[in-house]
Structures are given as structure tokens and as C-alpha cells.
Protein backbone atom coordinates (compact mmCIF):
# COMPACT_ATOMS: atom_id res chain seq x y z
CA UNK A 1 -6.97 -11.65 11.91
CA UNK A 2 -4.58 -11.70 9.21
CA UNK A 3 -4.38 -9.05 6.39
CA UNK A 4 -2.97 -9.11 3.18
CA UNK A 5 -2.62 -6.26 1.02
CA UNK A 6 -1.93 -5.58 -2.62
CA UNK A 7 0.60 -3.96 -4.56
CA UNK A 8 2.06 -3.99 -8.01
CA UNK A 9 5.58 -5.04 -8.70
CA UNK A 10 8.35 -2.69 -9.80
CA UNK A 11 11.03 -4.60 -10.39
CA UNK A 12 12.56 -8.13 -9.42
CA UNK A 13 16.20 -9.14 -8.55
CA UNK A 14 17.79 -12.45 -8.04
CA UNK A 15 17.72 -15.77 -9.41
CA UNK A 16 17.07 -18.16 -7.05
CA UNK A 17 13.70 -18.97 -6.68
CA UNK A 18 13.55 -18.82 -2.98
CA UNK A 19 15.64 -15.63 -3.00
CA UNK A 20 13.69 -13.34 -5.44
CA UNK A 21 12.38 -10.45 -4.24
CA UNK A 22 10.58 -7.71 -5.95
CA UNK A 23 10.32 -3.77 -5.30
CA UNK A 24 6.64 -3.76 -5.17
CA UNK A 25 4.69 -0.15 -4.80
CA UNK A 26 1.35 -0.32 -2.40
CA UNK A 27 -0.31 3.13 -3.48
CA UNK A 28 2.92 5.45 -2.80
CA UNK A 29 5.03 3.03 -0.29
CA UNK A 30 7.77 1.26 -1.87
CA UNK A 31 8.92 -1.93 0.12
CA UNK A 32 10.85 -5.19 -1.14
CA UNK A 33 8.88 -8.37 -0.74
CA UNK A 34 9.83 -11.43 -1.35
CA UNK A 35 8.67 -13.68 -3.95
CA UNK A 36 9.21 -17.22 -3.53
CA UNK A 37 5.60 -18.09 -3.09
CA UNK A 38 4.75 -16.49 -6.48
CA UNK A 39 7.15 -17.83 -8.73
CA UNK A 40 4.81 -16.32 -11.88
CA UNK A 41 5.23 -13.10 -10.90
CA UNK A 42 5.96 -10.56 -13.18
CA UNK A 43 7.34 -6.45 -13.33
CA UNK A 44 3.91 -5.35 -13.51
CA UNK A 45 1.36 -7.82 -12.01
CA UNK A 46 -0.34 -7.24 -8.57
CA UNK A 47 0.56 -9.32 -5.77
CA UNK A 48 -1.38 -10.15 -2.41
CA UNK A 49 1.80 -9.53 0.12
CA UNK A 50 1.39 -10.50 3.73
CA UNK A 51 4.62 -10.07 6.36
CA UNK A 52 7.09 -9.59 3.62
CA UNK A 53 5.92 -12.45 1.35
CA UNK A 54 3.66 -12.01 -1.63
CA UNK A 55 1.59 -14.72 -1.51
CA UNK A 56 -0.97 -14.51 -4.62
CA UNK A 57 -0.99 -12.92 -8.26
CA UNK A 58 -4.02 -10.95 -8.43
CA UNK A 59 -6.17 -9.17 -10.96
CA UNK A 60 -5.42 -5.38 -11.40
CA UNK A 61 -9.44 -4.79 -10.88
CA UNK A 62 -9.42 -7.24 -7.52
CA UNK A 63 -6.37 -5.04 -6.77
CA UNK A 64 -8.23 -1.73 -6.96
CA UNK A 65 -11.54 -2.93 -5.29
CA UNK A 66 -9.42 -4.44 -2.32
CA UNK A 67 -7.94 -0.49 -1.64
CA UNK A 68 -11.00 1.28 -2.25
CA UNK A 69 -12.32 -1.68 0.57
CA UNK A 70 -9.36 -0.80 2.49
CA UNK A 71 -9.76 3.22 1.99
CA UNK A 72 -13.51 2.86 3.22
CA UNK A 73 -12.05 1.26 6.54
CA UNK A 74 -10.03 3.73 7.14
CA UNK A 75 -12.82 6.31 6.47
CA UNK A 76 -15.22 5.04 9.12
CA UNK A 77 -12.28 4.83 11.40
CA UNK A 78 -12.52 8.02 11.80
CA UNK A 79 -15.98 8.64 11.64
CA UNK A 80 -17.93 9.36 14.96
């Protein structure tokens, strides 16, 4: 099973398209991800990222209902 999990960009450095990468923030963790496969990506917009790639511009509202999803996982986790 693959996840993908989103974030909203920072910032963005670089101008070659395969080489962009953007400081993206996923609730409180910082990480660079790279944004070749998102070209339309903007300081701002939420991303899908999946192994270091962000592979889909999302809507901030799809954003928040995918963490709350996520959040609820992690609650029954540790439910007994």
C-alpha cells in the first residue's frame, strides 16, 4: 500500500523543471520535495507528496479532510 500525504508549499528554488524543489510544511514538519511532477505548483498550494516527489496539486479542503482522515487513523491505533 502506497501513501501519499499532503502538505502546503513554502517556498520553491531552482529553475529547471526537473530540479525544482519546494520547502513544503506537512502540519509542523518541514521537508524539501521535489517538484518535477507538478510543474503548476505554486508558494502556497497543497501538494499530494509521496517518497520525496509531490505528485498532485490539491484543494486546500481535500487537504484538510485527508489529515483529519489521517488523524482518525492514528486515533484508533491506539485505541484498544
Amino acid at each position: 500500500m502506497c501513501l501519499a500525504v499532503p502538505g502546503r508549499i513554502l517556498s520553491l528554488t531552482g529553475d529547471d523543471p526537473l530540479r525544482r524543489v519546494g520547502r513544503v510544511d506537512f502540519g509542523g514538519v518541514v521537508k524539501e520535495i521535489n517538484l518535477a511532477f507538478t510543474p503548476q505548483a505554486r508558494v502556497g498550494d497543497h501538494v499530494l507528496a509521496h517518497v520525496g516527489f509531490a505528485i498532485s496539486v490539491i484543494d486546500p479542503a481535500e487537504a484538510r479532510a485527508i489529515l483529519r482522515q489521517l488523524q482518525d487513523l492514528d486515533g484508533a491505533r491506539h485505541t484498544p
